[in-house]
Protein backbone atom coordinates (compact mmCIF):
# COMPACT_ATOMS: atom_id res chain seq x y z
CA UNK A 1 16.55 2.78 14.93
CA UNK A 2 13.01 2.03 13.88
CA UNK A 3 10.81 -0.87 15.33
CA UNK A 4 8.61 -3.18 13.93
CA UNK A 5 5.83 -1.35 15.98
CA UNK A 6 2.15 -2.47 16.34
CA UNK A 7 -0.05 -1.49 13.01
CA UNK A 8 3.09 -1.29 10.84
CA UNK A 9 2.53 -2.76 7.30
CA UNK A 10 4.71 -4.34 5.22
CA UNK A 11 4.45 -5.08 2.18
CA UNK A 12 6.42 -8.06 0.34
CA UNK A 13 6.20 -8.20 -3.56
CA UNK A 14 7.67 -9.42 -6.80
CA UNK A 15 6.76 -9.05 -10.30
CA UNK A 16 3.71 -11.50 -10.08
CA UNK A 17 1.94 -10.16 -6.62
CA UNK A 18 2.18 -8.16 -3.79
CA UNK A 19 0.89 -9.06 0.04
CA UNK A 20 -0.02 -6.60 2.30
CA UNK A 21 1.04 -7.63 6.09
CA UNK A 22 0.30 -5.92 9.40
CA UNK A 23 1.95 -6.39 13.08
CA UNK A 24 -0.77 -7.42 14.77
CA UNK A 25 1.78 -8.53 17.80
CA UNK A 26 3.90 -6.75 20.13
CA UNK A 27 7.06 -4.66 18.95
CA UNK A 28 9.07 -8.05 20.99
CA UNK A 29 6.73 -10.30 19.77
CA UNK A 30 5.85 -9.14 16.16
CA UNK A 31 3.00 -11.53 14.23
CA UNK A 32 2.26 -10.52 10.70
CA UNK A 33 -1.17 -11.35 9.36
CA UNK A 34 -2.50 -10.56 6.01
CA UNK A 35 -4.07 -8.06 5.22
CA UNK A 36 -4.72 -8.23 1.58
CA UNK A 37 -3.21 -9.86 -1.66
CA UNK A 38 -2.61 -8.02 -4.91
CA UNK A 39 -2.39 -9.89 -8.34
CA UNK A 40 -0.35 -8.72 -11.73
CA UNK A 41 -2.80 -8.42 -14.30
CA UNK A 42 -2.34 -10.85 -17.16
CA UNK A 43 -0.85 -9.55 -20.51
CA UNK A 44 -1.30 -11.32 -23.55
CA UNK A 45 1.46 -11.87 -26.03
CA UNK A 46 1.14 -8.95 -28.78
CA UNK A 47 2.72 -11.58 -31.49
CA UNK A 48 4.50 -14.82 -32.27
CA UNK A 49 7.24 -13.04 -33.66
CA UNK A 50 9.14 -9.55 -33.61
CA UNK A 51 7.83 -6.87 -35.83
CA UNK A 52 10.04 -5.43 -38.46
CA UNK A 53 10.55 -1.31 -39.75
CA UNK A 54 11.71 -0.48 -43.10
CA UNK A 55 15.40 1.14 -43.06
CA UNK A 56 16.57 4.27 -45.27
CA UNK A 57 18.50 1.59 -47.65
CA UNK A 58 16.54 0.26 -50.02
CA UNK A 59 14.57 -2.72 -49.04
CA UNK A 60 16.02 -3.01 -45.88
CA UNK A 61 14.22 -4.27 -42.64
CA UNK A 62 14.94 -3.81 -38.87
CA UNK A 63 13.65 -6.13 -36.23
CA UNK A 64 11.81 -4.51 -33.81
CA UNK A 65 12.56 -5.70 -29.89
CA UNK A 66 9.57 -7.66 -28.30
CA UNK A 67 7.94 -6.00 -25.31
CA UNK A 68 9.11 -7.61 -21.81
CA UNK A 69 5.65 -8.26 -20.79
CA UNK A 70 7.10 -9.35 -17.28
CA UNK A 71 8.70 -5.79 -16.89
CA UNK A 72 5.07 -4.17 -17.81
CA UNK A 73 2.86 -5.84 -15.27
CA UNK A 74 5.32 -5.44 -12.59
CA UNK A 75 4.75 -1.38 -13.64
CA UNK A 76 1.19 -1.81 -13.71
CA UNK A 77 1.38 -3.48 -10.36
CA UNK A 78 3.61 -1.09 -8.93
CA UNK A 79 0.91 1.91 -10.18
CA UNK A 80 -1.82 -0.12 -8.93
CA UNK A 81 0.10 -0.76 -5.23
CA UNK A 82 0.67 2.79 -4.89
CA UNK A 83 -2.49 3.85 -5.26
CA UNK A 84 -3.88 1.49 -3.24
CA UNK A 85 -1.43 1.93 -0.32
CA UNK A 86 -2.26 5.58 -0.96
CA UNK A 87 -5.79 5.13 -0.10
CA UNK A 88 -5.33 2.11 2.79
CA UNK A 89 -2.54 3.19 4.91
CA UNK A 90 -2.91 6.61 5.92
CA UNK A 91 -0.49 7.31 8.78
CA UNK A 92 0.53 3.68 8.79
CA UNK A 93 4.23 2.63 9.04
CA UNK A 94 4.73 1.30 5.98
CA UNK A 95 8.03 -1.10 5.06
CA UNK A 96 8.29 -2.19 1.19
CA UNK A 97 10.30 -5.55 0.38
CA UNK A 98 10.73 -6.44 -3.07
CA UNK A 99 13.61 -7.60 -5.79
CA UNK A 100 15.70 -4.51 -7.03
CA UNK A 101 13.46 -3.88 -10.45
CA UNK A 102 10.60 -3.86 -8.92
CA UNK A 103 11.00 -1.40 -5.30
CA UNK A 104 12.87 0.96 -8.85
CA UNK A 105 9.39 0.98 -10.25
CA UNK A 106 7.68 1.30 -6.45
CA UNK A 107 10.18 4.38 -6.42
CA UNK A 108 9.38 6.15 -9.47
CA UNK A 109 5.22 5.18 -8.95
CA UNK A 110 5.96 6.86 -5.26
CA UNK A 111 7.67 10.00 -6.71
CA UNK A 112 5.04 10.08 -9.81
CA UNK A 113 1.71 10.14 -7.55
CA UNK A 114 3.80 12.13 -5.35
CA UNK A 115 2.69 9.96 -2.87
CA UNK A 116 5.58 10.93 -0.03
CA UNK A 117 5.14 14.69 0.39
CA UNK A 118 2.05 16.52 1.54
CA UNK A 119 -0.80 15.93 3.52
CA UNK A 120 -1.83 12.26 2.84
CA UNK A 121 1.70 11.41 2.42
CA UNK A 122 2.61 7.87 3.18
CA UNK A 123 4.98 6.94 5.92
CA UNK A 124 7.45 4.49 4.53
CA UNK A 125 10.52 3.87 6.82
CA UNK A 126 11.88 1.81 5.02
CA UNK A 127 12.75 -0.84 1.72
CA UNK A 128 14.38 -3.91 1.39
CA UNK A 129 15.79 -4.94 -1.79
CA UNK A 130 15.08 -8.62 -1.75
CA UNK A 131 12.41 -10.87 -3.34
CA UNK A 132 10.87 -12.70 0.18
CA UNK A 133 7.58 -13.41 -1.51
CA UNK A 134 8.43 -17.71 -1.61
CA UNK A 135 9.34 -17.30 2.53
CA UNK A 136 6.82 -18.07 5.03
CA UNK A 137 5.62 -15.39 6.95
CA UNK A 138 6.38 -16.61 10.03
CA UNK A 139 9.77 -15.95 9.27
CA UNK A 140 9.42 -12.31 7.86
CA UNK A 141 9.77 -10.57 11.21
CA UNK A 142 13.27 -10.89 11.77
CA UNK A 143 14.30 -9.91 8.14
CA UNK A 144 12.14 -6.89 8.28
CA UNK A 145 13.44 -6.12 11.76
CA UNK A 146 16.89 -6.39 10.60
CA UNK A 147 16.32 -4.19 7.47
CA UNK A 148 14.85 -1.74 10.01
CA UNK A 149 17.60 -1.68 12.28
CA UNK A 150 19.60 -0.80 9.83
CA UNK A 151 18.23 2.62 8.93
C-alpha cells in the first residue's frame, strides 16, 4: 500500500493540458498545490477537406482520412510531459491521472525515452485512468489516495 507521502507529485491531464501537483501536507492531511501547468500546442487544420489518391483503375480516386489533430497534440503533450517530468522530478513519487488515450500515449512516451529504467529513472507508483482535470483540487486527494491504495 502506497501513501500519498509528502513531496509526491501528481500529475492530472487530458488531451488539452496537464497540471503538475505536489503534497505539500501531511500523508493524513494531504494539500496539493500547483506546481506548474502544461498547455497542448495548437495545430492548425491542414485543409477544409480530405485529400484524395489516384487508384490502380482508371480514373479512380480514394479519399484520404483527415488527421485527428486532437489525438496529435495529446502525443506532443505526452512527449513534451515526459521530458519535462524527466528533468523536474528526480526521485519524486510521481502518480499520473489521465483519460485512457492519453496515460496509452504517457506509456509508450515513458517506454520510448526510456524514462523508467536506469539511473535518472522516474518513480511512478502509480496511474489512474480517469480524466479529473474539470475537479477541484481540493478534492483530488482522496481519488489519488484511493487509486494508491489500490496498488
Amino acid at each position: 500500500m502506497a501513501l500519498l507521502a509528502k513531496g509526491t507529485w501528481a500529475v492530472v491531464m487530458d488531451e488539452e493540458r496537464a497540471i503538475v501537483l505536489e503534497n505539500t501536507g501531511t500523508v493524513d492531511q494531504p494539500y496539493l498545490s500547483e506546481v506548474e501547468r502544461i498547455a497542448a500546442e495548437p495545430l492548425a487544420a491542414y485543409s477544409d477537406r480530405p485529400g484524395r489518391m489516384h487508384d490502380v483503375g482508371k480514373e479512380q480516386r480514394s479519399a484520404m482520412e483527415q488527421p485527428d489533430l486532437d489525438r496529435i497534440a495529446g502525443e506532443r503533450l505526452a512527449a513534451r510531459l515526459v521530458g519535462h517530468l524527466k528533468e523536474m522530478a528526480g526521485t519524486r513519487a510521481l502518480v499520473i491521472a489521465a483519460s485512457p488515450q492519453m496515460l496509452g500515449a504517457v506509456r509508450a512516451e515513458l517506454d520510448r525515452q526510456d524514462a523508467l529504467v536506469g539511473p535518472a529513472k522516474l518513480n511512478l507508483l502509480c496511474t489512474l485512468p480517469k480524466t479529473l482535470t474539470g475537479m477541484p483540487v481540493a478534492k483530488l486527494p482522496p481519488i489519488l489516495q484511493h487509486a494508491l491504495d489500490a496498488v
